[in-house]
N, C-alpha and C. Protein backbone atom coordinates (compact mmCIF):
# COMPACT_ATOMS: atom_id res chain seq x y z
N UNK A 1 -47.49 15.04 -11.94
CA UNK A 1 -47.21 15.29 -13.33
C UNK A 1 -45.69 15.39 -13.52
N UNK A 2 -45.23 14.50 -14.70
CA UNK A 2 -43.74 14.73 -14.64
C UNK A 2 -43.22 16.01 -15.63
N UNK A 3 -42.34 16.88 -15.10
CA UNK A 3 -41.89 17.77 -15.76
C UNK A 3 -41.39 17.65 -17.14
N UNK A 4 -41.48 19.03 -17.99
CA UNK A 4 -40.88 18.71 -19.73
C UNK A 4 -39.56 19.14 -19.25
N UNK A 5 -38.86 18.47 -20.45
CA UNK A 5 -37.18 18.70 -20.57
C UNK A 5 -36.95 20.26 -20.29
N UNK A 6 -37.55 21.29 -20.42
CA UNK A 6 -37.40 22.47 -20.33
C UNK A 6 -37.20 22.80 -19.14
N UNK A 7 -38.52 22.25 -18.38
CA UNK A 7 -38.24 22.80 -16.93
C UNK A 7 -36.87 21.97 -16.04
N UNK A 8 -36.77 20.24 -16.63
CA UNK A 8 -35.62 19.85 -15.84
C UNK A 8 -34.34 20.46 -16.16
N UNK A 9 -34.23 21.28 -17.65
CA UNK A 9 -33.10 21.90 -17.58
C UNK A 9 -32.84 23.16 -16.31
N UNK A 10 -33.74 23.95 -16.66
CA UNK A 10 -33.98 24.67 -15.31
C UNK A 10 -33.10 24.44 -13.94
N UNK A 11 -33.84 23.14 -13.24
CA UNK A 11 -33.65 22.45 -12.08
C UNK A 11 -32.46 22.16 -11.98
N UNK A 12 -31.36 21.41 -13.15
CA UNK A 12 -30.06 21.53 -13.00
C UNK A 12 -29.24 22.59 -13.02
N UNK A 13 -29.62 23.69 -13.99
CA UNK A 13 -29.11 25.12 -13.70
C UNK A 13 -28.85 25.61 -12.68
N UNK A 14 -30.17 25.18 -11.86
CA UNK A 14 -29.94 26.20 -10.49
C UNK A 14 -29.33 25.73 -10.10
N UNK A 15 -28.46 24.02 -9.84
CA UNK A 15 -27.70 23.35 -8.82
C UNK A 15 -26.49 23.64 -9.15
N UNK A 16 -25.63 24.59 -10.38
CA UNK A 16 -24.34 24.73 -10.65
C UNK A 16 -23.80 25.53 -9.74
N UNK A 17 -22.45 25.12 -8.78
CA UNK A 17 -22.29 25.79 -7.86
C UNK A 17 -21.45 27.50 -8.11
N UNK A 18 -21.57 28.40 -7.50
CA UNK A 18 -21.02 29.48 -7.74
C UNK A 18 -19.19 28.90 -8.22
N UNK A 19 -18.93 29.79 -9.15
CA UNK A 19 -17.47 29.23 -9.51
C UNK A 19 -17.06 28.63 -10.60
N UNK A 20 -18.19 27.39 -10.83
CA UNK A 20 -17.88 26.37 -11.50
C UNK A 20 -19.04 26.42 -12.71
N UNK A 21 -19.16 25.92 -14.21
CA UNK A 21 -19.64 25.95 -15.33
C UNK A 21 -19.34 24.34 -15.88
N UNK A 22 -20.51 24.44 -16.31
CA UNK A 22 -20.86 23.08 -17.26
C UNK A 22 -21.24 23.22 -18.57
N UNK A 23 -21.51 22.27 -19.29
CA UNK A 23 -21.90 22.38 -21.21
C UNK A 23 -23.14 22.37 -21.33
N UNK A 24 -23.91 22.79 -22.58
CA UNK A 24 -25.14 22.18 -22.59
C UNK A 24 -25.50 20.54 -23.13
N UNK A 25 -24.22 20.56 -23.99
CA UNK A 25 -24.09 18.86 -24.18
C UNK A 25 -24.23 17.89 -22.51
N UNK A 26 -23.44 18.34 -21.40
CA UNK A 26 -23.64 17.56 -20.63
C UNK A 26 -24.76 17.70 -19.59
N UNK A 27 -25.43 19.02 -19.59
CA UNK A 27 -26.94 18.31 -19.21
C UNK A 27 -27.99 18.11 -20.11
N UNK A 28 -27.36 17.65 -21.59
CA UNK A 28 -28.46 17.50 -22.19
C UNK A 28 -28.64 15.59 -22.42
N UNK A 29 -27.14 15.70 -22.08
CA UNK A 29 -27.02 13.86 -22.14
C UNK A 29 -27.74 13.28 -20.49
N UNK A 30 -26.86 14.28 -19.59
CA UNK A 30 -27.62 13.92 -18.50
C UNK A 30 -28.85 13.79 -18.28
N UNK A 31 -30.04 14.05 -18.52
CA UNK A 31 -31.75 14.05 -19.11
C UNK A 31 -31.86 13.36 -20.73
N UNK A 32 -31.03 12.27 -21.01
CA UNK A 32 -31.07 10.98 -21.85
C UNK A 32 -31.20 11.70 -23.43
N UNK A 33 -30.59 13.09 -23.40
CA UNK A 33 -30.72 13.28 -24.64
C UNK A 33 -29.61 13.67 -25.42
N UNK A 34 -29.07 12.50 -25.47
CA UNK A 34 -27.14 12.85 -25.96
C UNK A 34 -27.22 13.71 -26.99
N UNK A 35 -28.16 14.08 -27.95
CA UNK A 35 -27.96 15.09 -29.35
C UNK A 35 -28.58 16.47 -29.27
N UNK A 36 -28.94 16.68 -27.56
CA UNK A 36 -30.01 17.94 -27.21
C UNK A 36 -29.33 19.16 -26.58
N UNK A 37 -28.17 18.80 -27.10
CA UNK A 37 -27.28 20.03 -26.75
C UNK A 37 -28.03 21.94 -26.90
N UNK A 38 -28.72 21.26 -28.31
CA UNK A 38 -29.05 22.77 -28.76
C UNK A 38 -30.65 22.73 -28.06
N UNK A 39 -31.43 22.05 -27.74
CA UNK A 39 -32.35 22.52 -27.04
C UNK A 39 -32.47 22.48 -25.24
N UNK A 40 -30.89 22.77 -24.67
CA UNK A 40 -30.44 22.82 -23.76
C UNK A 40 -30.75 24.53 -23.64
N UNK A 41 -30.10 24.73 -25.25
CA UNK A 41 -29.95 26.39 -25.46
C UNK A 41 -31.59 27.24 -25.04
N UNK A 42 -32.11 26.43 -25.78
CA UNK A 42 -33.58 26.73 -26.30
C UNK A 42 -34.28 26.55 -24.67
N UNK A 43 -34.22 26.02 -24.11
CA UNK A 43 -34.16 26.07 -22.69
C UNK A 43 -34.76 27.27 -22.23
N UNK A 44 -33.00 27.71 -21.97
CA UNK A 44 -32.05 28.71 -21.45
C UNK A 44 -32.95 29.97 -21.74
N UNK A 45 -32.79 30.06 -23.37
CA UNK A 45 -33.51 31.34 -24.07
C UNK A 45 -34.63 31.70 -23.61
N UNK A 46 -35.59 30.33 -23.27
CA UNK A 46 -36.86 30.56 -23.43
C UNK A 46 -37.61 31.64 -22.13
N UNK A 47 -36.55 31.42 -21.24
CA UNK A 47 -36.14 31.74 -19.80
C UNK A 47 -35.87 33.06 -19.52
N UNK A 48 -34.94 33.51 -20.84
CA UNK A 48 -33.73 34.82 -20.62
C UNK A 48 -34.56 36.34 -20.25
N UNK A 49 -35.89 36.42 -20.04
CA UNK A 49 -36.17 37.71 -19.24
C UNK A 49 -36.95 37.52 -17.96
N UNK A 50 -36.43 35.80 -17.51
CA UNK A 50 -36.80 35.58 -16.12
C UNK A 50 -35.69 35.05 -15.67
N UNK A 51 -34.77 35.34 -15.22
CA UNK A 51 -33.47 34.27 -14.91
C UNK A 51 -33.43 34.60 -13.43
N UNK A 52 -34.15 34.84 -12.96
CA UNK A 52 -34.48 35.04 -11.19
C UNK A 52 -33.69 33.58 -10.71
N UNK A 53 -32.54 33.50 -10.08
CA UNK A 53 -31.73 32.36 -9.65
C UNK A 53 -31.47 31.70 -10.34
N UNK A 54 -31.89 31.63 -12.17
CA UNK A 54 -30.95 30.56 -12.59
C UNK A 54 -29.79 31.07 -13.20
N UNK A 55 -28.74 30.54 -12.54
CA UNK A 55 -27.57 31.03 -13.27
C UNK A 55 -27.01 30.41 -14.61
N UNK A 56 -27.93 30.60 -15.34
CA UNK A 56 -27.57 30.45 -16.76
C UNK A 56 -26.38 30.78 -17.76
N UNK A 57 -25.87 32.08 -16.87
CA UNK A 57 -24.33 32.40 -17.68
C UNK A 57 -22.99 31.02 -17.36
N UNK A 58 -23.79 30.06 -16.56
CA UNK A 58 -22.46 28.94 -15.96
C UNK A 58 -22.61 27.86 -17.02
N UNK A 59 -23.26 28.02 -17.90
CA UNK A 59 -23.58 26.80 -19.21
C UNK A 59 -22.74 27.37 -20.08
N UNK A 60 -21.42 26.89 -20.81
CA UNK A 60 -21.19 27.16 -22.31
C UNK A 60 -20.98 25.93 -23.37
N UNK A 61 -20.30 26.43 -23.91
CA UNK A 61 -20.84 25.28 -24.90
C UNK A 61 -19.24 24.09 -24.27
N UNK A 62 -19.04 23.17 -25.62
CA UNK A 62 -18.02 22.27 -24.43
C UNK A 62 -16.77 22.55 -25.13
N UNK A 63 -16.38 23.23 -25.46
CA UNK A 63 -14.72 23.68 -25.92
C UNK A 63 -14.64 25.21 -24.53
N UNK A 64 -15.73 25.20 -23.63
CA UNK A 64 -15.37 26.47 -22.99
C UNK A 64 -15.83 27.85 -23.26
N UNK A 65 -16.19 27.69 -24.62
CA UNK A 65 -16.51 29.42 -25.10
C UNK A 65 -17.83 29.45 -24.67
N UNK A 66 -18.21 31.21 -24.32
CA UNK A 66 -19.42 31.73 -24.11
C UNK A 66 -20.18 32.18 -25.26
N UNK A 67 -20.79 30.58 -25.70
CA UNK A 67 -21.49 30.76 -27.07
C UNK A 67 -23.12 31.57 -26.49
N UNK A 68 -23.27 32.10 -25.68
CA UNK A 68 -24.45 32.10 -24.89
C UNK A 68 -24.53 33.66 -24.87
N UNK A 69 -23.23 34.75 -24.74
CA UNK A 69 -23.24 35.87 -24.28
C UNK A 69 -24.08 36.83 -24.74
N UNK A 70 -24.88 36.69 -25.93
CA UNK A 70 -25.45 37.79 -26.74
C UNK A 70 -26.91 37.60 -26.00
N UNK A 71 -27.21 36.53 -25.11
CA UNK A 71 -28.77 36.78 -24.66
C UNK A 71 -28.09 37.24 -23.20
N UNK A 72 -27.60 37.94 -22.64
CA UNK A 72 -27.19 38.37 -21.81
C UNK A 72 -27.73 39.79 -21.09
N UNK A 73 -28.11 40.33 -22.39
CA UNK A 73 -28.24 41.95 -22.18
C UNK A 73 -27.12 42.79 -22.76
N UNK A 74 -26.10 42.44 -22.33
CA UNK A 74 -25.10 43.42 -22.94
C UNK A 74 -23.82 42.30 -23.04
N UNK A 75 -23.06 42.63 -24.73
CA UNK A 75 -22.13 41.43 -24.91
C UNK A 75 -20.97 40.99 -23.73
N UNK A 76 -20.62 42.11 -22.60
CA UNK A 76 -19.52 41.25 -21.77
C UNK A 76 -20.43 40.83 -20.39
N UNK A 77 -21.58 40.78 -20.43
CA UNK A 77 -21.86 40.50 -18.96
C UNK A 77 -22.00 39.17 -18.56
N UNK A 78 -22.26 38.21 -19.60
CA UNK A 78 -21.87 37.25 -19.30
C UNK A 78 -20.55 36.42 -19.01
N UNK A 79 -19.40 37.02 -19.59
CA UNK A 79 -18.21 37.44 -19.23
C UNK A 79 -17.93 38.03 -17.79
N UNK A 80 -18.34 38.68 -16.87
CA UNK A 80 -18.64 39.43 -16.49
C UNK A 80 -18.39 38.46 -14.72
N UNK A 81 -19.90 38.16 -15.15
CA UNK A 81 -20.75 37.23 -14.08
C UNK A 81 -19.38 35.86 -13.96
N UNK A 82 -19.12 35.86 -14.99
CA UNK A 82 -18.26 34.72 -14.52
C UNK A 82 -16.96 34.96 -14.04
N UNK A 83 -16.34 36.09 -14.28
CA UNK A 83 -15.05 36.33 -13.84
C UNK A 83 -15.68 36.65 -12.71
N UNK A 84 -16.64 37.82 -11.95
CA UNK A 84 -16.78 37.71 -10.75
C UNK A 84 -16.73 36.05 -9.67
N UNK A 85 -16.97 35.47 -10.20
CA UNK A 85 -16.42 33.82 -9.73
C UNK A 85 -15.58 33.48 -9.62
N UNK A 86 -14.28 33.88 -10.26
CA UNK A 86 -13.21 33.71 -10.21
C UNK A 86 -13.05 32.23 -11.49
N UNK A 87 -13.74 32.33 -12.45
CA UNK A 87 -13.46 32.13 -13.87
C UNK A 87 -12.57 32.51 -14.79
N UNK A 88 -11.62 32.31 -15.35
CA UNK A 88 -10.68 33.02 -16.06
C UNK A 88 -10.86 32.84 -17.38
N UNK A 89 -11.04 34.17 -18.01
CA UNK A 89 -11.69 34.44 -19.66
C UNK A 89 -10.25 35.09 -20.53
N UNK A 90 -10.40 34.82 -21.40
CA UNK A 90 -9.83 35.15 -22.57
C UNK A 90 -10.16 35.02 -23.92
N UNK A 91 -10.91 35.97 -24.92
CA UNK A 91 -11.47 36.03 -26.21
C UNK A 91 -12.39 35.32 -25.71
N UNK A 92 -13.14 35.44 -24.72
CA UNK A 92 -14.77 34.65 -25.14
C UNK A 92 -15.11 33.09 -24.79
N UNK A 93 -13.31 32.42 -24.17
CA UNK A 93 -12.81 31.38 -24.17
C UNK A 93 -12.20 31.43 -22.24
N UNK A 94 -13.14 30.34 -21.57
CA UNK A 94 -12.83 29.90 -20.36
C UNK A 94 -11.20 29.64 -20.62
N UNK A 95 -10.28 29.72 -19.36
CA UNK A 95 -8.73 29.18 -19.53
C UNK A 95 -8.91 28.10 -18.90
N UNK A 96 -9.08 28.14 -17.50
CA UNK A 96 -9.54 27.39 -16.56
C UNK A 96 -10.70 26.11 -16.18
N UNK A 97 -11.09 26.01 -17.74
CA UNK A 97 -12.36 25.27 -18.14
C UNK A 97 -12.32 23.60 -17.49
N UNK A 98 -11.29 23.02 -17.67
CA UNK A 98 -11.02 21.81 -16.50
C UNK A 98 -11.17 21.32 -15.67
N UNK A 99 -10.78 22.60 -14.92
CA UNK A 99 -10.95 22.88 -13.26
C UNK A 99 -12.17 22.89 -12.68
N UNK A 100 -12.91 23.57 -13.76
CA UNK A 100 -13.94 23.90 -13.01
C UNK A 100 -14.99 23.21 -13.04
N UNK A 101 -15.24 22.21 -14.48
CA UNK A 101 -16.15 22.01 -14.91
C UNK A 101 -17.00 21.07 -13.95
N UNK A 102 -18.79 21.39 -14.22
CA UNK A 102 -19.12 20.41 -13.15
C UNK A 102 -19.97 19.68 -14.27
N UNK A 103 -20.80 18.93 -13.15
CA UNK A 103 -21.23 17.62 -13.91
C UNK A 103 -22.64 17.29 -12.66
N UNK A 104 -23.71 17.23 -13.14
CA UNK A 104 -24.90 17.18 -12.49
C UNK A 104 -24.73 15.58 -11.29
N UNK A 105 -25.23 15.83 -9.98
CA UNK A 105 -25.26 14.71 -9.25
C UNK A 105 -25.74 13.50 -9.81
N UNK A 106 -25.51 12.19 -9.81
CA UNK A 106 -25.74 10.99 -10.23
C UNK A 106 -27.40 10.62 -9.34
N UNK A 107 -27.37 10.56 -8.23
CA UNK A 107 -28.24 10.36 -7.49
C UNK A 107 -29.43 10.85 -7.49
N UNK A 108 -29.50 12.47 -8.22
CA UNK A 108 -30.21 12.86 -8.53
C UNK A 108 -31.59 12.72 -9.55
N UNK A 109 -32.57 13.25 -9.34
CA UNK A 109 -33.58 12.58 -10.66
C UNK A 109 -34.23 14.01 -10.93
N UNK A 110 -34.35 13.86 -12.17
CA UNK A 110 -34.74 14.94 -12.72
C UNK A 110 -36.64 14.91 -13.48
């Protein structure tokens, strides 16, 4: 049975390496859905009182900001989780967003 978009978002979540953050635009294009940015979110949410290994705080949106932080539990912990990575935040806004950003394996199938 092939998986729904929900669960392959999942599956790429878990592969973001400690450190590094991606958009939901780019795994939403990556799973052929260039305009599914926001049900990248819807995902995420659907998830947010099981996040057992997925590191979901490494998704923001693609200017860098942690449009995500309020399903967190408490407003800086998603902030938080990422500076423990060695992420660099300011107002809510990655600095370092460049550097880090990743991008799901090519080879991969979802």
């Amino acid at each position: 049975m092939e998986k729904n978009f929900f669960d392959k978002v999942i599956d790429i979540v878990k592969l973001i390496p400690y450190g590094k953050v991606t958009t939901y635009g780019i795994i939403a294009e990556y799973l052929g859905n260039k305009n599914g940015a926001r049900m990248v979110g819807w995902a995420l949410n659907a998830k947010k009182h099981n996040l057992n290994n997925i590191p979901a705080h490494r998704v923001v949106n693609r200017k860098g900001l942690l449009t995500g932080k309020k399903h967190f539990g408490g407003k800086n912990t998603m902030k938080s989780l990422l500076e423990n990575e060695g992420v660099i935040i300011e107002n809510d806004k990655i600095i370092n967003f460049e550097e880090i950003i990743w991008h799901p394996p090519e080879n991969k199938s979802f």
